[in-house]
C-alpha atoms as a PDB file:
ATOM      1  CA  UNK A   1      78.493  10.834  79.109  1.00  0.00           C
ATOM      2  CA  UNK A   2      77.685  11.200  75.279  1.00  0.00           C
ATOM      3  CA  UNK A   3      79.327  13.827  73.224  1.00  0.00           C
ATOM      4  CA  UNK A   4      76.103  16.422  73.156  1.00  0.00           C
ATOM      5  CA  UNK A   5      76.636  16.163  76.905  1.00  0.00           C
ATOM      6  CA  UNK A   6      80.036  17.525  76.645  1.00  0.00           C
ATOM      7  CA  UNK A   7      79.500  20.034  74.038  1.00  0.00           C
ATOM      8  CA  UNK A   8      76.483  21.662  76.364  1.00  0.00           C
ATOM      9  CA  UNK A   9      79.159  21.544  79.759  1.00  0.00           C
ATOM     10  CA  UNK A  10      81.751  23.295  77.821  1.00  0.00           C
ATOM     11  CA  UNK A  11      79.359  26.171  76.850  1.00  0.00           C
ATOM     12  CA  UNK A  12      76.829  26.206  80.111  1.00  0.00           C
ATOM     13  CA  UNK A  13      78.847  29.180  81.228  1.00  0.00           C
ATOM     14  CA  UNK A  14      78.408  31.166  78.668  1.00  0.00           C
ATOM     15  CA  UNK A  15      75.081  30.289  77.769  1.00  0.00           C
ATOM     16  CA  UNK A  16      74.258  31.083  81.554  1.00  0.00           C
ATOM     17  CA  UNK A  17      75.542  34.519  80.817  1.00  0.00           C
ATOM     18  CA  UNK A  18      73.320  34.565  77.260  1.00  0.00           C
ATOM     19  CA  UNK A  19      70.795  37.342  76.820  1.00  0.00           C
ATOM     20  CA  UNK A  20      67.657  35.911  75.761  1.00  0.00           C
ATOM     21  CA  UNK A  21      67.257  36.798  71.846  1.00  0.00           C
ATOM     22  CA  UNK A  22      63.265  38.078  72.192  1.00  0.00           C
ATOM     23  CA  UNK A  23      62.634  39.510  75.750  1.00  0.00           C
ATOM     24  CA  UNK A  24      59.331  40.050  74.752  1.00  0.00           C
ATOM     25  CA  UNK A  25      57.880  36.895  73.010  1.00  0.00           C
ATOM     26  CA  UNK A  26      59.501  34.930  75.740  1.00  0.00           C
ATOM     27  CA  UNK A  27      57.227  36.790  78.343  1.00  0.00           C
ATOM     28  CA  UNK A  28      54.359  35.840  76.337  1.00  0.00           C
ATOM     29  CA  UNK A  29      55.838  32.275  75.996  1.00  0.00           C
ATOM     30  CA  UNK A  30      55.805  32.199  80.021  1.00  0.00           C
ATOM     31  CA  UNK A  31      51.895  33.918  80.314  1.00  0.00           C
ATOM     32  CA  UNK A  32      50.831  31.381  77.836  1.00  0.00           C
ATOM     33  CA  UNK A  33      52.455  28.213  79.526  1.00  0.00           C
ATOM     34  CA  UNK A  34      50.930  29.703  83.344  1.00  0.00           C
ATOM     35  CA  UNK A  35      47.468  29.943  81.185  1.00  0.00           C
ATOM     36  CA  UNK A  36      47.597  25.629  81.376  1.00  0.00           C
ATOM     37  CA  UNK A  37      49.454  25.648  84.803  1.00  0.00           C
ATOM     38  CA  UNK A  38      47.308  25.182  88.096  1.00  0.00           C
ATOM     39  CA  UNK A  39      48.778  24.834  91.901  1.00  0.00           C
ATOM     40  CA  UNK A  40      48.403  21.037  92.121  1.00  0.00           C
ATOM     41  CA  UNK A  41      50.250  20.183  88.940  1.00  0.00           C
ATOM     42  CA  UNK A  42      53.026  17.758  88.337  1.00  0.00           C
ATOM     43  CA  UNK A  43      55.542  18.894  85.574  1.00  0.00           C
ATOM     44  CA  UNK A  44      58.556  17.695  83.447  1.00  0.00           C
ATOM     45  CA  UNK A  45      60.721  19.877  81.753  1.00  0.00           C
ATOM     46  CA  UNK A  46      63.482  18.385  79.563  1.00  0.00           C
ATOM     47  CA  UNK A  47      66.354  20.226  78.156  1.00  0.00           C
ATOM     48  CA  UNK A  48      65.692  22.771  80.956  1.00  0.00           C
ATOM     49  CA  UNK A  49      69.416  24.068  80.609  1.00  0.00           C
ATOM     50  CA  UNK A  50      70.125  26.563  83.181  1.00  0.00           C
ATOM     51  CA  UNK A  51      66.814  26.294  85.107  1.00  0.00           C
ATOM     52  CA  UNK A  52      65.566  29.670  83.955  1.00  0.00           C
ATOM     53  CA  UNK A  53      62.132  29.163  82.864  1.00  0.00           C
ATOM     54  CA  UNK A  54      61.165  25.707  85.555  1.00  0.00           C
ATOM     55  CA  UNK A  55      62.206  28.372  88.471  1.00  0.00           C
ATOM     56  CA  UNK A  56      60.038  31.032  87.229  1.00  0.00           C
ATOM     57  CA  UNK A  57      57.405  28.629  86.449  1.00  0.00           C
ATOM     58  CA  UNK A  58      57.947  26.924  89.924  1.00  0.00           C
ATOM     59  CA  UNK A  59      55.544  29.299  91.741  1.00  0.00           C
ATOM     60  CA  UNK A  60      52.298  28.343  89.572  1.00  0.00           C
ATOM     61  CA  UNK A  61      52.948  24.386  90.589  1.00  0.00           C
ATOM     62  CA  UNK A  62      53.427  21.832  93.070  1.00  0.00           C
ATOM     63  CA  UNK A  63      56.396  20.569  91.279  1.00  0.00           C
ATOM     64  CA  UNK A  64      58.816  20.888  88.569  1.00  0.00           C
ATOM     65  CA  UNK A  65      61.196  17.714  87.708  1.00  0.00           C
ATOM     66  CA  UNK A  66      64.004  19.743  85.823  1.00  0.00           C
ATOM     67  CA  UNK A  67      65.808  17.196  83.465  1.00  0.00           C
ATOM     68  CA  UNK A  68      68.780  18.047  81.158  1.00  0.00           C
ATOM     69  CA  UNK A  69      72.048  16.493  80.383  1.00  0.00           C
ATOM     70  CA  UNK A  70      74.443  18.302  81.625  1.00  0.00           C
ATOM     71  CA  UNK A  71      76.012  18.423  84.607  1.00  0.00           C
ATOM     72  CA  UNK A  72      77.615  22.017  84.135  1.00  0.00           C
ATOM     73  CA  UNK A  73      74.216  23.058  82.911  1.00  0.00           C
ATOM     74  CA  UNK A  74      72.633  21.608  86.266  1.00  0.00           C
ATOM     75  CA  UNK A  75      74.908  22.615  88.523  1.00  0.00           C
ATOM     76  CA  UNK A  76      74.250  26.385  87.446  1.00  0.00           C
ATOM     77  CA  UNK A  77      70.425  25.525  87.814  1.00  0.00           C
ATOM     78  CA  UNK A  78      70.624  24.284  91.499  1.00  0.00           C
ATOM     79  CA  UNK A  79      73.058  27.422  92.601  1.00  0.00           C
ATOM     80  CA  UNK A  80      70.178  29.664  90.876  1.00  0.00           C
ATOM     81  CA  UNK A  81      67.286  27.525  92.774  1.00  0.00           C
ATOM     82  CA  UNK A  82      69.285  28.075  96.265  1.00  0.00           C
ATOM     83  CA  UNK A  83      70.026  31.605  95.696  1.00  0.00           C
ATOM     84  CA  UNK A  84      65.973  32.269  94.814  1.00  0.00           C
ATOM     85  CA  UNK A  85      64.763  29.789  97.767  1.00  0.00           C
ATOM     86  CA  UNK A  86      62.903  27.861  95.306  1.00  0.00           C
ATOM     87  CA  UNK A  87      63.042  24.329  96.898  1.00  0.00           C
ATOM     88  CA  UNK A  88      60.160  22.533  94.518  1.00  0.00           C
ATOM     89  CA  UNK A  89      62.121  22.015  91.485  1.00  0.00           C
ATOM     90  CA  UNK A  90      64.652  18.869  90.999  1.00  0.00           C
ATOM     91  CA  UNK A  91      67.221  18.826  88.824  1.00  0.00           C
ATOM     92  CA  UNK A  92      68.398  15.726  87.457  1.00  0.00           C
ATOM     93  CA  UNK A  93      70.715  14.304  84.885  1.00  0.00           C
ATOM     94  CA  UNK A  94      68.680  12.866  82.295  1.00  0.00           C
ATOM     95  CA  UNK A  95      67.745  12.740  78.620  1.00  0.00           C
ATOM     96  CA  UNK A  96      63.934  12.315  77.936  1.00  0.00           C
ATOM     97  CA  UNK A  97      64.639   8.889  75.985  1.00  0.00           C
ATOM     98  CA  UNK A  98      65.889   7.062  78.644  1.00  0.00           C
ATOM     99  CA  UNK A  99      63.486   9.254  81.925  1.00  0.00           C
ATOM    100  CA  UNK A 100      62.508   6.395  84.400  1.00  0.00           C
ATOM    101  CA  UNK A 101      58.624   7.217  84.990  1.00  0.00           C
ATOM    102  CA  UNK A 102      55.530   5.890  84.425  1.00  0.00           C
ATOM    103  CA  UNK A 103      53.087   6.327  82.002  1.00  0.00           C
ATOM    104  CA  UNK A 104      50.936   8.854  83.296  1.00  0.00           C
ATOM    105  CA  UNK A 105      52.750  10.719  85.387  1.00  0.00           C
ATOM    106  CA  UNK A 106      52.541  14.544  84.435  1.00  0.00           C
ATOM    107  CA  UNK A 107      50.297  16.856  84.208  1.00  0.00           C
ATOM    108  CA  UNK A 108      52.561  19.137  81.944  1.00  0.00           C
ATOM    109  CA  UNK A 109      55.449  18.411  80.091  1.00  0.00           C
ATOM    110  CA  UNK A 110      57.850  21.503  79.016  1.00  0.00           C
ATOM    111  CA  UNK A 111      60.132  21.020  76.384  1.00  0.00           C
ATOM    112  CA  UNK A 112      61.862  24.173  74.760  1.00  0.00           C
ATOM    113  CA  UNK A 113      64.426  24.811  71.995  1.00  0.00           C
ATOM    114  CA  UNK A 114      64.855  21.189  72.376  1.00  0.00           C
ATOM    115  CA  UNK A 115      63.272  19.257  69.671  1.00  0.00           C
ATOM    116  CA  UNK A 116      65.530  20.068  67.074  1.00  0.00           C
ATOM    117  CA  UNK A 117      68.622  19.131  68.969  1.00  0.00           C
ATOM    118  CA  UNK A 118      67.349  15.409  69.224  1.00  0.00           C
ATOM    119  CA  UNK A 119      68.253  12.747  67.176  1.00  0.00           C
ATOM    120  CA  UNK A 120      64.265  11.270  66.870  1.00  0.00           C
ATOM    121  CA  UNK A 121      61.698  13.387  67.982  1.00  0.00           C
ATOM    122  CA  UNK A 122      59.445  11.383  66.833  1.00  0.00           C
ATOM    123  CA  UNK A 123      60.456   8.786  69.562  1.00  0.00           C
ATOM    124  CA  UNK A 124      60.111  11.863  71.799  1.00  0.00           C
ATOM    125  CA  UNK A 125      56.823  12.878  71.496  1.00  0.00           C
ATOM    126  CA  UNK A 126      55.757   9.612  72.007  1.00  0.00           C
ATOM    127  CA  UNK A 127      57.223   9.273  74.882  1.00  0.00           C
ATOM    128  CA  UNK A 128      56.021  12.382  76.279  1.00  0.00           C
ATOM    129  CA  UNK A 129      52.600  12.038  75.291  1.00  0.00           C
ATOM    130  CA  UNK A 130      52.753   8.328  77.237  1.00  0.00           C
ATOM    131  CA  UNK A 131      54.259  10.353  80.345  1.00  0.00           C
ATOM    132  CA  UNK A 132      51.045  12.483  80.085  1.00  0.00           C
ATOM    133  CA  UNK A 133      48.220  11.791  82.255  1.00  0.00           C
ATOM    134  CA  UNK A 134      44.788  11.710  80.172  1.00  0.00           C
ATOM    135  CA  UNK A 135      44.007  15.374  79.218  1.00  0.00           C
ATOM    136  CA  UNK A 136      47.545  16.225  79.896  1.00  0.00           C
ATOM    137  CA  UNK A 137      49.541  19.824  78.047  1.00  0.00           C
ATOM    138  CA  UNK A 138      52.663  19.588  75.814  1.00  0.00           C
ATOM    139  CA  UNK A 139      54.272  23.180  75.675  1.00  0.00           C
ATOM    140  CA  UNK A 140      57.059  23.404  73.454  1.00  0.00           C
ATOM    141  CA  UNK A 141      58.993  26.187  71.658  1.00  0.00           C
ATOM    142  CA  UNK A 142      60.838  24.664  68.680  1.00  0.00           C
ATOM    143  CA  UNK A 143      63.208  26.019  65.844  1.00  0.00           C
ATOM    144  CA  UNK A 144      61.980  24.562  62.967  1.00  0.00           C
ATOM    145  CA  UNK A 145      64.744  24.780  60.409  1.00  0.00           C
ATOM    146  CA  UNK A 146      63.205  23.295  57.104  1.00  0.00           C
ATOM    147  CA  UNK A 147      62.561  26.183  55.030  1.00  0.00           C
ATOM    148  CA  UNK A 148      66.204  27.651  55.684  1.00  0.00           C
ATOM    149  CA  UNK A 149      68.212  28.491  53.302  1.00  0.00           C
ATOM    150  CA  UNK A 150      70.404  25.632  51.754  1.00  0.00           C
ATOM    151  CA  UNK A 151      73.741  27.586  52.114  1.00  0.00           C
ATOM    152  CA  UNK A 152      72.902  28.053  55.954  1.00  0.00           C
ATOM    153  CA  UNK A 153      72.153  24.121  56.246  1.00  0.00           C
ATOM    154  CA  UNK A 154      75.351  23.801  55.172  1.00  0.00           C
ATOM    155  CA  UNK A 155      77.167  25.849  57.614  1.00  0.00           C
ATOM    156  CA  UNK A 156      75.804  24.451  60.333  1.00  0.00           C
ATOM    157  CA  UNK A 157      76.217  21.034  59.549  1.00  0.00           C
ATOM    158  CA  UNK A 158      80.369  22.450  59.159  1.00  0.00           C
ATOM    159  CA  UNK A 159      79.889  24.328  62.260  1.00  0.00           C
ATOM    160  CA  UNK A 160      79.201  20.806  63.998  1.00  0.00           C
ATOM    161  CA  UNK A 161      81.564  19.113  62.452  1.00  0.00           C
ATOM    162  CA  UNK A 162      84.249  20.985  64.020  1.00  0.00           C
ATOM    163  CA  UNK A 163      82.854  20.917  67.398  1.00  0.00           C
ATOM    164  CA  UNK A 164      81.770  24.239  67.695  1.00  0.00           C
ATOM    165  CA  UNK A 165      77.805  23.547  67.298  1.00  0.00           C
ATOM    166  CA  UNK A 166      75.478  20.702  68.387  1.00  0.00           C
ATOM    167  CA  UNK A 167      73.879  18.665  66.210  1.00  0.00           C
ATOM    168  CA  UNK A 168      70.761  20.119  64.586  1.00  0.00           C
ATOM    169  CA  UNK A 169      67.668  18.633  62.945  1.00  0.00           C
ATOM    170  CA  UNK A 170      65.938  20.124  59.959  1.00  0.00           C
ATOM    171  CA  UNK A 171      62.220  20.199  59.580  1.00  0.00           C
ATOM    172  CA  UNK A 172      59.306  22.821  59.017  1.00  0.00           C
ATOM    173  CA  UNK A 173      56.737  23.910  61.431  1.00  0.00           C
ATOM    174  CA  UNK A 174      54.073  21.535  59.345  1.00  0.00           C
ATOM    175  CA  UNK A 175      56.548  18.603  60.038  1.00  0.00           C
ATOM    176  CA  UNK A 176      56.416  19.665  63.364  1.00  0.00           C
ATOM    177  CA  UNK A 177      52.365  19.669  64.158  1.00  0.00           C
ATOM    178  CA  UNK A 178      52.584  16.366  61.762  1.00  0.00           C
ATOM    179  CA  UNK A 179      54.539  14.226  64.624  1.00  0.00           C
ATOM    180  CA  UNK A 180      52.136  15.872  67.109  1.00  0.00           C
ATOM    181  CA  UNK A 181      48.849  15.246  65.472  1.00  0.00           C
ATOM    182  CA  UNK A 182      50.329  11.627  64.511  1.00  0.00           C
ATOM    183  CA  UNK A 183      51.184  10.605  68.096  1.00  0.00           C
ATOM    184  CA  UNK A 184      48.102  11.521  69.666  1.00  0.00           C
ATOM    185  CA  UNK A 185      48.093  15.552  71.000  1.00  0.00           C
ATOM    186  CA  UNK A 186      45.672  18.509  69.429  1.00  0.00           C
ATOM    187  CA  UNK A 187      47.203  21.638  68.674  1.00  0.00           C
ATOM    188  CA  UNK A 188      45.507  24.054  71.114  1.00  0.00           C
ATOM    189  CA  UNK A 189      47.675  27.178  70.168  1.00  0.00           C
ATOM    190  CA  UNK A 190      50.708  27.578  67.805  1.00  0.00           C
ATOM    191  CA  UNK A 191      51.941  30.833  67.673  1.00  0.00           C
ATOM    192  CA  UNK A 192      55.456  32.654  65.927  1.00  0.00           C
ATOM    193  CA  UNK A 193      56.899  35.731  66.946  1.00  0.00           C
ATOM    194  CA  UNK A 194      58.378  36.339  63.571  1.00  0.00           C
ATOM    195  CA  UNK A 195      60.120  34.817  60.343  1.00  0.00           C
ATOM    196  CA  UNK A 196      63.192  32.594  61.412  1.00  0.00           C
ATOM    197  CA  UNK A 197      61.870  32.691  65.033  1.00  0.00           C
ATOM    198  CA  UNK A 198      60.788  29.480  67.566  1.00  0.00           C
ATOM    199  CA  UNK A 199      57.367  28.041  66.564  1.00  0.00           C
ATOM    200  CA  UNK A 200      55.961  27.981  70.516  1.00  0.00           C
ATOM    201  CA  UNK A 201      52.870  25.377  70.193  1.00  0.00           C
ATOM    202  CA  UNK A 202      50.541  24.382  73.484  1.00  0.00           C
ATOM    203  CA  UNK A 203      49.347  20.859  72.326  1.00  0.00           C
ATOM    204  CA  UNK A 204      46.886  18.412  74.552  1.00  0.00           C
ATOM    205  CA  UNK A 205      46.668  14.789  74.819  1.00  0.00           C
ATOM    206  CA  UNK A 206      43.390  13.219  73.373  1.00  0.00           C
END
């Protein structure tokens, strides 16, 4: 597999064992995304990690497709899924460039703290909004790095360099809701919990 691949199986352990930063804007997160989600649905999620948010999701669907690529990450997903008796989520080794599906296959696409760890996410919204059916939801929560500070840029780009951080794409929120808009979704709701914090955006496909 490619090197992001590795990087994300050396550290699923430990980001298994990862608090989650905001216990409270992710809850809202969730109650926002189960506003869209209805019993019959069909939904992707890419980059799904661990499996935390498709299996608490799973319950307002008919079914999740859980994509991510790696296999450490996935194989901590599927224990989690048998230990909750949640059997309508698959896991499966995949990046969202490469997903075999056809166009107009999902009723919801999930994508979170993903979008900035891509190399084009421009080629990525694309191809989600094709893998939308007519009408279909993007939900995404995105760090949108653009405005950081230089000095921080910097470190990060070290950080990778050494192996000890993936890569990372910079761009603003604006950037962001540019390469929506441009590919063919409306921005329903964008909403930040805070300065420095995810941008989490529910966008449509017209």
């Amino acid at each position: 597999m490619s090197q992001p691949s590795q990087f994300w199986d050396r550290h699923a352990k430990g980001y298994a064992k990862r608090a989650v930063s905001d216990e409270a804007a992710y809850q809202k997160k969730l109650k926002l995304t189960q506003d869209v989600l209805k019993a019959d649905m069909e939904v992707l999620e890419f980059g799904c990690g661990t499996g935390t948010t498709a299996l608490i999701q799973a319950p307002f669907v008919k079914h999740i497709r859980a994509i991510d690529i790696s296999a450490k990450m996935l194989e901590i997903a599927r224990t989690k899924a048998a230990s909750a008796n949640i059997t309508n989520v698959t896991f499966e080794q995949s990046g969202i460039e490469g997903l075999d599906a056809p166009d107009g296959t999902y009723d919801v696409v999930m994508g979170h703290s993903i979008l900035h760890l891509l190399e084009d996410r421009d080629i990525v919204i694309n191809k989600v909004h094709g893998l939308l059916k007519p009408g279909g939801v993007f939900v995404t929560s995105t760090v949108c790095l653009g405005n950081m500070m230089w000095i921080i840029k910097v470190l990060l780009r070290i950080g990778r360099y050494f192996g000890l951080l993936p890569m990372v794409k910079f761009f603003s929120a604006e950037v962001l809701t540019g390469s929506l808009t441009a590919a063919g979704f409306r921005i329903d709701q964008q909403w930040q919990p805070g300065k420095g914090k995810s941008v989490f955006i529910v966008a449509t496909k017209v």
